[in-house]
PDB file of N, CA and C in Angstrom:
ATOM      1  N   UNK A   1       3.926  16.452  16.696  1.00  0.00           N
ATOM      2  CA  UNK A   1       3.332  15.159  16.416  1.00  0.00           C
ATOM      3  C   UNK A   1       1.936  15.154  17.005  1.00  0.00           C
ATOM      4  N   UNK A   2       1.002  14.639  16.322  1.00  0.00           N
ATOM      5  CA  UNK A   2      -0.323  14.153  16.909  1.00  0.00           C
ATOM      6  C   UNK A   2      -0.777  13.400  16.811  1.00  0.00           C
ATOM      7  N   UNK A   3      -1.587  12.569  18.187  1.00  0.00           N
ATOM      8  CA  UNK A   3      -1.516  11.534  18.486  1.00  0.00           C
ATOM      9  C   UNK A   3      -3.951  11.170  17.855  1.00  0.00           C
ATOM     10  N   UNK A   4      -3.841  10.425  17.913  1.00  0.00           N
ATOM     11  CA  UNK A   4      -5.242  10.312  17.037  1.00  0.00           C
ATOM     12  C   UNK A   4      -5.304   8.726  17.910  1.00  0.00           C
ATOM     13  N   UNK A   5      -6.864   8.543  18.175  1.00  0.00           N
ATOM     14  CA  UNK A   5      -7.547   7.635  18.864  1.00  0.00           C
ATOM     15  C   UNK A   5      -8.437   7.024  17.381  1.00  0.00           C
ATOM     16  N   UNK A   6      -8.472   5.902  16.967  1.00  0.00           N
ATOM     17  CA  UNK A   6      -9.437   5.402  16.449  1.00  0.00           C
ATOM     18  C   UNK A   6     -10.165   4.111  17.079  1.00  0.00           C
ATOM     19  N   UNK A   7     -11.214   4.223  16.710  1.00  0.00           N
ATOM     20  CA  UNK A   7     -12.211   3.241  17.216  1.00  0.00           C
ATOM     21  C   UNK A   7     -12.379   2.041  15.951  1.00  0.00           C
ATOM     22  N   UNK A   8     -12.238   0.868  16.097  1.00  0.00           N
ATOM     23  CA  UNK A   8     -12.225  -0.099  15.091  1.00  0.00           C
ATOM     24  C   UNK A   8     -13.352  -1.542  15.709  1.00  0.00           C
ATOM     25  N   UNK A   9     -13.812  -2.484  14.583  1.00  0.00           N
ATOM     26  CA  UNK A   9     -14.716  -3.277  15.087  1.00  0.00           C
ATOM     27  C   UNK A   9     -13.360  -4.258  15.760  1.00  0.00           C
ATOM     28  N   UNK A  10     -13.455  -4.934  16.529  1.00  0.00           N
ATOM     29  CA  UNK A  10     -12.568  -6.066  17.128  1.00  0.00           C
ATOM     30  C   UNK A  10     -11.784  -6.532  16.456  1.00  0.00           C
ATOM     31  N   UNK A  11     -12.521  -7.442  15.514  1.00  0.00           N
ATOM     32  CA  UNK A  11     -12.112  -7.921  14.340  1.00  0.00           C
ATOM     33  C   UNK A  11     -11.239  -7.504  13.217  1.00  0.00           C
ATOM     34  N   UNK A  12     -11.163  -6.469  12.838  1.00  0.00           N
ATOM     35  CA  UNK A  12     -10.264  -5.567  12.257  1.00  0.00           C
ATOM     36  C   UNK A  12      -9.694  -5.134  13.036  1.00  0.00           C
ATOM     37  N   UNK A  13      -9.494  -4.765  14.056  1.00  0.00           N
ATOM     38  CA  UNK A  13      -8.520  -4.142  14.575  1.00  0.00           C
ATOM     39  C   UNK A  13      -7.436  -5.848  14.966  1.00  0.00           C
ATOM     40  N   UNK A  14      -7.953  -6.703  14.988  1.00  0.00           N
ATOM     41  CA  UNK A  14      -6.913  -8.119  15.488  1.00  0.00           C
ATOM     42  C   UNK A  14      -6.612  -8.032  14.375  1.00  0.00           C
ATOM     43  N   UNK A  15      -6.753  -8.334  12.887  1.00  0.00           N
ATOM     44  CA  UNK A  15      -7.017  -9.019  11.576  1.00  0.00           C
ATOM     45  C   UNK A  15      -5.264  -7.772  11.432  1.00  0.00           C
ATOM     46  N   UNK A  16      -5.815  -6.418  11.800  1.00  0.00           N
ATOM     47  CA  UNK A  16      -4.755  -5.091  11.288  1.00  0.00           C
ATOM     48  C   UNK A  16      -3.728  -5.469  12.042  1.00  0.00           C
ATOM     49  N   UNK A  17      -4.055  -5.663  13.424  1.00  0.00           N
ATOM     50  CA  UNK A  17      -2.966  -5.871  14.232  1.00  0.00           C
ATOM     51  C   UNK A  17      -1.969  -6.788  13.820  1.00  0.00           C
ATOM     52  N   UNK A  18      -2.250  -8.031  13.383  1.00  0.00           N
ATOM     53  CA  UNK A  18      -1.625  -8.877  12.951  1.00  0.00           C
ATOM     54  C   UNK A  18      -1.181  -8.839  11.618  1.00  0.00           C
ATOM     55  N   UNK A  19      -1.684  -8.214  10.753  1.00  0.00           N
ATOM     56  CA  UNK A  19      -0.765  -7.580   9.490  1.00  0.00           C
ATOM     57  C   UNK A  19       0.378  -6.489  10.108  1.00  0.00           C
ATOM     58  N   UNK A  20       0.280  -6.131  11.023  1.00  0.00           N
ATOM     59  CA  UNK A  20       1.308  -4.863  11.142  1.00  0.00           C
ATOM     60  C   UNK A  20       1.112  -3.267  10.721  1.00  0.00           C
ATOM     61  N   UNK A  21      -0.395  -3.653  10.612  1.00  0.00           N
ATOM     62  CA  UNK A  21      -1.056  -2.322  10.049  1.00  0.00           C
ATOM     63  C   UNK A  21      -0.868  -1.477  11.577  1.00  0.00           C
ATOM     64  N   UNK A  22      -1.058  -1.393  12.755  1.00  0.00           N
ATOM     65  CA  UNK A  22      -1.426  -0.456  13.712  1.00  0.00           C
ATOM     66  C   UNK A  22      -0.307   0.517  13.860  1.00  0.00           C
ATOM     67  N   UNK A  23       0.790  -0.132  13.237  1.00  0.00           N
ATOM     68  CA  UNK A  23       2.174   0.803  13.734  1.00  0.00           C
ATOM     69  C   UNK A  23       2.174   2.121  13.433  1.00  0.00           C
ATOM     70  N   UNK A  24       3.028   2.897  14.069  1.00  0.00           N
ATOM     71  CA  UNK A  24       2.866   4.204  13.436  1.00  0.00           C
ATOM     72  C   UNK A  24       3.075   4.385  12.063  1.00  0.00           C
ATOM     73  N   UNK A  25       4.321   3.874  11.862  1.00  0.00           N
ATOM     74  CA  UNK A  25       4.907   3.964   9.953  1.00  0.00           C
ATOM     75  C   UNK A  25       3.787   3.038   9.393  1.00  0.00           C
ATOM     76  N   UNK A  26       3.311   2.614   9.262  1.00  0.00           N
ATOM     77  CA  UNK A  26       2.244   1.372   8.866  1.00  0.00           C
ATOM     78  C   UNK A  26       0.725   2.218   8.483  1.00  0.00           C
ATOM     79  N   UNK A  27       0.509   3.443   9.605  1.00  0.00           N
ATOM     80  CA  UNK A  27      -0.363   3.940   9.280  1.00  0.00           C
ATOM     81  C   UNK A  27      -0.658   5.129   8.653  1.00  0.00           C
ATOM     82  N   UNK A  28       0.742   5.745   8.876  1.00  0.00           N
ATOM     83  CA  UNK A  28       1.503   7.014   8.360  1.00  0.00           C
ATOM     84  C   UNK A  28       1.889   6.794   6.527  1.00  0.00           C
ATOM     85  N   UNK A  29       1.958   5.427   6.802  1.00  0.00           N
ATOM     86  CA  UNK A  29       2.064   5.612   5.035  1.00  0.00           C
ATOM     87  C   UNK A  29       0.969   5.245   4.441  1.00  0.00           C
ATOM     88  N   UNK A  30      -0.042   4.275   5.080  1.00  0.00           N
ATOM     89  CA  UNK A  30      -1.586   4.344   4.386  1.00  0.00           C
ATOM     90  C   UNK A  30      -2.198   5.623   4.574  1.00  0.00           C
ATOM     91  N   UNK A  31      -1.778   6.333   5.293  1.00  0.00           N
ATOM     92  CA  UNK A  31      -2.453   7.354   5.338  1.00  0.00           C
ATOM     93  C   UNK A  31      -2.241   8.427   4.018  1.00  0.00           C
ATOM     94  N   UNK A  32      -0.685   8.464   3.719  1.00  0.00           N
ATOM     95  CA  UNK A  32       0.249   9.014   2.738  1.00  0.00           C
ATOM     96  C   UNK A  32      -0.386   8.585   1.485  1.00  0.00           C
ATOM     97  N   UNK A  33      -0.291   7.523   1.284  1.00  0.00           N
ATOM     98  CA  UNK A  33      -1.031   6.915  -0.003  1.00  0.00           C
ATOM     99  C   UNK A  33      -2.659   7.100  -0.010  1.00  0.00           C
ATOM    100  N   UNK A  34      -3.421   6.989   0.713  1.00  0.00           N
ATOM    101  CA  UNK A  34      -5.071   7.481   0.649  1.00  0.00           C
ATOM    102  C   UNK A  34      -4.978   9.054   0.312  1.00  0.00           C
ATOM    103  N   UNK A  35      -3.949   9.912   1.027  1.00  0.00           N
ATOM    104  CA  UNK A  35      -3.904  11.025   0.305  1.00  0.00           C
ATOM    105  C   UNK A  35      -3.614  11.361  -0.969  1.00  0.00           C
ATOM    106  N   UNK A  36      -2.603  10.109  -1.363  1.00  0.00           N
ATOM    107  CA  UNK A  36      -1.954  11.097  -2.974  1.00  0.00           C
ATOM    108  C   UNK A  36      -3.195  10.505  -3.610  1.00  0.00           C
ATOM    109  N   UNK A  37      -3.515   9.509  -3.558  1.00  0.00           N
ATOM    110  CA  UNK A  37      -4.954   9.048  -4.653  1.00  0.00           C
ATOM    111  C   UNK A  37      -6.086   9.963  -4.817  1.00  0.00           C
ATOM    112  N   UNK A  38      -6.134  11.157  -3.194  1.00  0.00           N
ATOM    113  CA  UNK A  38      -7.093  11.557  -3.572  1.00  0.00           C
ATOM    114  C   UNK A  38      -7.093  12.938  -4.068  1.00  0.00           C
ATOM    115  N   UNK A  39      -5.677  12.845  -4.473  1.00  0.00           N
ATOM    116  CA  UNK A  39      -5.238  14.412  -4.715  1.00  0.00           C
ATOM    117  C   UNK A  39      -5.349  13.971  -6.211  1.00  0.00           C
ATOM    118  N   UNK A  40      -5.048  12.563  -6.711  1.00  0.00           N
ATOM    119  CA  UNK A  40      -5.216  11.969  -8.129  1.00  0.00           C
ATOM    120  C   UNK A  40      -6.580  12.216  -8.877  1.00  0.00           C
ATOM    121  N   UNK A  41      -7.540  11.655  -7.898  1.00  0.00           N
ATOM    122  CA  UNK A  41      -8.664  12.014  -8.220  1.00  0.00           C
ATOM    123  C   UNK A  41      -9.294  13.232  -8.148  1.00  0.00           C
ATOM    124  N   UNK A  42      -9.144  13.976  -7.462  1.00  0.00           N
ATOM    125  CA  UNK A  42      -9.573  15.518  -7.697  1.00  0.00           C
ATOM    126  C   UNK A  42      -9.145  16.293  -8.720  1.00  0.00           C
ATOM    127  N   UNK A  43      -7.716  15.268  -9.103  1.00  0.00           N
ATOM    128  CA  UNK A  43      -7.486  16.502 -10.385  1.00  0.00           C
ATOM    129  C   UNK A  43      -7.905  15.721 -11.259  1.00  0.00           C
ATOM    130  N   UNK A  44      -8.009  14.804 -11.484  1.00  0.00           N
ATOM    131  CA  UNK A  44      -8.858  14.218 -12.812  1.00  0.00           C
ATOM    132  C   UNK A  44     -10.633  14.841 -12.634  1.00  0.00           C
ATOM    133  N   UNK A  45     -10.770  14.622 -11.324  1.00  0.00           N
ATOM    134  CA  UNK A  45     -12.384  15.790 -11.653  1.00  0.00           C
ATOM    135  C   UNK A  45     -12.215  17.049 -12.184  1.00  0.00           C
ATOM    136  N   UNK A  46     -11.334  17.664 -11.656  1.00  0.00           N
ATOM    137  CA  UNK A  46     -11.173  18.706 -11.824  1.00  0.00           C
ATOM    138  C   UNK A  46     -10.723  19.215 -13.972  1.00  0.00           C
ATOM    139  N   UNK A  47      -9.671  18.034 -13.946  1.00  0.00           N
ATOM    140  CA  UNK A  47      -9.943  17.923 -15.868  1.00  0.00           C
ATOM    141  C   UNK A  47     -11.274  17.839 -16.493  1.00  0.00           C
ATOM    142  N   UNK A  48     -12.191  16.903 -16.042  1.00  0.00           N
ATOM    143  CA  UNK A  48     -12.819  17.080 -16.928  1.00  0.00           C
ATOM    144  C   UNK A  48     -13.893  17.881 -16.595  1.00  0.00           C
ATOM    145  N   UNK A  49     -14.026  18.248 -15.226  1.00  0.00           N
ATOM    146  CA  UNK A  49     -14.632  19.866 -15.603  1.00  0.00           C
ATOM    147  C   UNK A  49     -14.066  21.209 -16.648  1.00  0.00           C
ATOM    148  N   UNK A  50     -12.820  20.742 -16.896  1.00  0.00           N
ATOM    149  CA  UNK A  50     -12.428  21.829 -17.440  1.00  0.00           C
ATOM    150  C   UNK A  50     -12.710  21.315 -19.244  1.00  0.00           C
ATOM    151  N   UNK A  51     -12.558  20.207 -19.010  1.00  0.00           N
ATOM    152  CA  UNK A  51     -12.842  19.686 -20.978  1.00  0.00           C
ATOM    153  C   UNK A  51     -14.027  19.663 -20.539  1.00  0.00           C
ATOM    154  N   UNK A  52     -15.035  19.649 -20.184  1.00  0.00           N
ATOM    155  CA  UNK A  52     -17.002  20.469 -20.591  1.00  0.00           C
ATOM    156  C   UNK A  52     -17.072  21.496 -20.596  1.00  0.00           C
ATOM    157  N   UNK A  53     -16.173  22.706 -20.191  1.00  0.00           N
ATOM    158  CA  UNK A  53     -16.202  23.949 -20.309  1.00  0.00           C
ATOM    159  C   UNK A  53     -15.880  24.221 -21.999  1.00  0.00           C
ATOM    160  N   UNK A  54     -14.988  23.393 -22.333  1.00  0.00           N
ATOM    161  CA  UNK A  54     -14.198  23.633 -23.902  1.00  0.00           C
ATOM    162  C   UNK A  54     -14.871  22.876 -24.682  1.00  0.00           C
ATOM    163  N   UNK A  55     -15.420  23.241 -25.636  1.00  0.00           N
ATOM    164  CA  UNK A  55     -16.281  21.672 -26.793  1.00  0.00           C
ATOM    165  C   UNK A  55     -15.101  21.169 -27.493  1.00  0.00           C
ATOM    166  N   UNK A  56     -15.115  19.765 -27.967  1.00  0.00           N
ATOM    167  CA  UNK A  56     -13.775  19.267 -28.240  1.00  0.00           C
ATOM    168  C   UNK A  56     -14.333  19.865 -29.796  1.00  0.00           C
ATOM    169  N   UNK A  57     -12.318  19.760 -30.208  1.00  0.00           N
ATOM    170  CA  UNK A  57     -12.146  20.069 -31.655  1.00  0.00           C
ATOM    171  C   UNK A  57     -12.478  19.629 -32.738  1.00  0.00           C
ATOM    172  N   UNK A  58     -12.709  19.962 -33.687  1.00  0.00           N
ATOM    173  CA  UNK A  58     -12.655  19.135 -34.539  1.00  0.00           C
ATOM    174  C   UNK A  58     -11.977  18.214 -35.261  1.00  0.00           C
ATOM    175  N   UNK A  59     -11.721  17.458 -36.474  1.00  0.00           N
ATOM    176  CA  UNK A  59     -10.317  16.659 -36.760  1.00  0.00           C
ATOM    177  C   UNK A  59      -9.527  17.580 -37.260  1.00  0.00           C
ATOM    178  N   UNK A  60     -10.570  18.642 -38.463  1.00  0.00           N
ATOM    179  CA  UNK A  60     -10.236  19.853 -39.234  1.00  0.00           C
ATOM    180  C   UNK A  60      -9.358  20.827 -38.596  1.00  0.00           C
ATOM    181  N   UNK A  61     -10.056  21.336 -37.508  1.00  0.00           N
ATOM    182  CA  UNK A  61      -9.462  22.000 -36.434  1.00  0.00           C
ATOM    183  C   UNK A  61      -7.895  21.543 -35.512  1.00  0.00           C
ATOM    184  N   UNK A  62      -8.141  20.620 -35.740  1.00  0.00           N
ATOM    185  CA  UNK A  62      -6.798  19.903 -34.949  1.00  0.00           C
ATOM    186  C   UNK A  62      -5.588  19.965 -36.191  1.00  0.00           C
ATOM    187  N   UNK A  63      -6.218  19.715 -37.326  1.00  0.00           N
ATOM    188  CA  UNK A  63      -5.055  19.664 -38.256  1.00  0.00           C
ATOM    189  C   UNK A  63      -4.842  21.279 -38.355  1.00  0.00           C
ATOM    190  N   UNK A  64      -5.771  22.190 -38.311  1.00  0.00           N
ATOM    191  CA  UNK A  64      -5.167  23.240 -38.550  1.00  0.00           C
ATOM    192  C   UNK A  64      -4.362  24.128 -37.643  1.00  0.00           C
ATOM    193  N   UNK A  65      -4.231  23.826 -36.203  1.00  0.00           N
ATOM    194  CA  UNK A  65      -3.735  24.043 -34.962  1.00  0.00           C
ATOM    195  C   UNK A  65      -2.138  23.331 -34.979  1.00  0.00           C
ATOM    196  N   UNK A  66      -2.400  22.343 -35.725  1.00  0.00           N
ATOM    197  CA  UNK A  66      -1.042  21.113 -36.521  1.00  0.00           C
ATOM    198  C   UNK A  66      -0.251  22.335 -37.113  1.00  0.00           C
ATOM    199  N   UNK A  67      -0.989  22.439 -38.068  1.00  0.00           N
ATOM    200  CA  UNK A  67      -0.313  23.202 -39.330  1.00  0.00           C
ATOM    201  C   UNK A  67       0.474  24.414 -38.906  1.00  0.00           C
ATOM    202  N   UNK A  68      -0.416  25.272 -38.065  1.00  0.00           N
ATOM    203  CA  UNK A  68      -0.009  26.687 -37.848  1.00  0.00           C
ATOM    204  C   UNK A  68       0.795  26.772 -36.434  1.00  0.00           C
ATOM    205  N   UNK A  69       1.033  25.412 -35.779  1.00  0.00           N
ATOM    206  CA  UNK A  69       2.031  25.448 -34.901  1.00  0.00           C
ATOM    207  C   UNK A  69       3.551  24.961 -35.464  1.00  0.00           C
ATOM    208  N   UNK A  70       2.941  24.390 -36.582  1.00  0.00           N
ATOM    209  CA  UNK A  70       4.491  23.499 -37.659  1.00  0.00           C
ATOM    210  C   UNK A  70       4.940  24.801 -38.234  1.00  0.00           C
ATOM    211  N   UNK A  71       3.554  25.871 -38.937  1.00  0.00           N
ATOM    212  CA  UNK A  71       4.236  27.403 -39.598  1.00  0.00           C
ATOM    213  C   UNK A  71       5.293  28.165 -39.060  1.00  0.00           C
ATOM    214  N   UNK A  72       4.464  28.285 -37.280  1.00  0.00           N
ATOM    215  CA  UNK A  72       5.567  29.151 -36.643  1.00  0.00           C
ATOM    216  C   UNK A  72       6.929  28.259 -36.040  1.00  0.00           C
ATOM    217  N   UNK A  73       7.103  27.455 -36.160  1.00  0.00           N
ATOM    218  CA  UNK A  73       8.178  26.692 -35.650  1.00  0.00           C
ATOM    219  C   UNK A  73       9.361  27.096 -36.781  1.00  0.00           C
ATOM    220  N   UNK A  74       8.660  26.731 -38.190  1.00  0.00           N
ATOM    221  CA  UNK A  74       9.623  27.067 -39.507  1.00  0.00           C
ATOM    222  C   UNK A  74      10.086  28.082 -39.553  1.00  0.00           C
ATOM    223  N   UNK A  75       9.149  29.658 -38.874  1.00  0.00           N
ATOM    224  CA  UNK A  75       9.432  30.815 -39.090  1.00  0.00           C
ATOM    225  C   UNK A  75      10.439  30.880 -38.080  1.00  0.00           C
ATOM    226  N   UNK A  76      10.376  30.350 -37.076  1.00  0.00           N
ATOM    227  CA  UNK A  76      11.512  30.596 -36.015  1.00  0.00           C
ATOM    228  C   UNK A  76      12.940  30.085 -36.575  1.00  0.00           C
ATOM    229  N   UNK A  77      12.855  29.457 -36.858  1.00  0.00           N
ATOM    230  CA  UNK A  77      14.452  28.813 -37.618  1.00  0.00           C
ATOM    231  C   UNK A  77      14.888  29.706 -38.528  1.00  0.00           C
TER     232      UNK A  77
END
């Protein structure tokens, strides 16, 4: 376990205190949640770096990616 010192203005720290924010579980799960959001957001950066790497399709193109994934599906049966 590790123990962490934060420094807060007065005011927030009474305002937190009195929500029930200072507790350990209280801060352990804001903490939990500021993480998954930012694991949310990195992978959404991380998408659309990857769609500017790829130029989007066309409609043409999409139908024909349609088509020839519907071909081999038929051939498999």
């Amino acid at each position: 376990m590790t123990n962490v010192t934060v420094s807060l203005p007065d005011e927030l720290a009474q305002q937190a205190q009195s929500a029930g924010l200072l507790r350990p579980d209280a801060i352990e799960r804001l903490l939990r949640e500021a993480m998954k959001k930012r694991q949310v957001e990195q992978l959404f950066t991380t998408m659309d770096k990857l769609a500017a790497l790829q130029p989007a399709l066309t409609e043409a193109e999409i139908d024909a990616e349609i088509a020839a994934a519907r071909a081999d599906r038929a051939r498999r049966r």
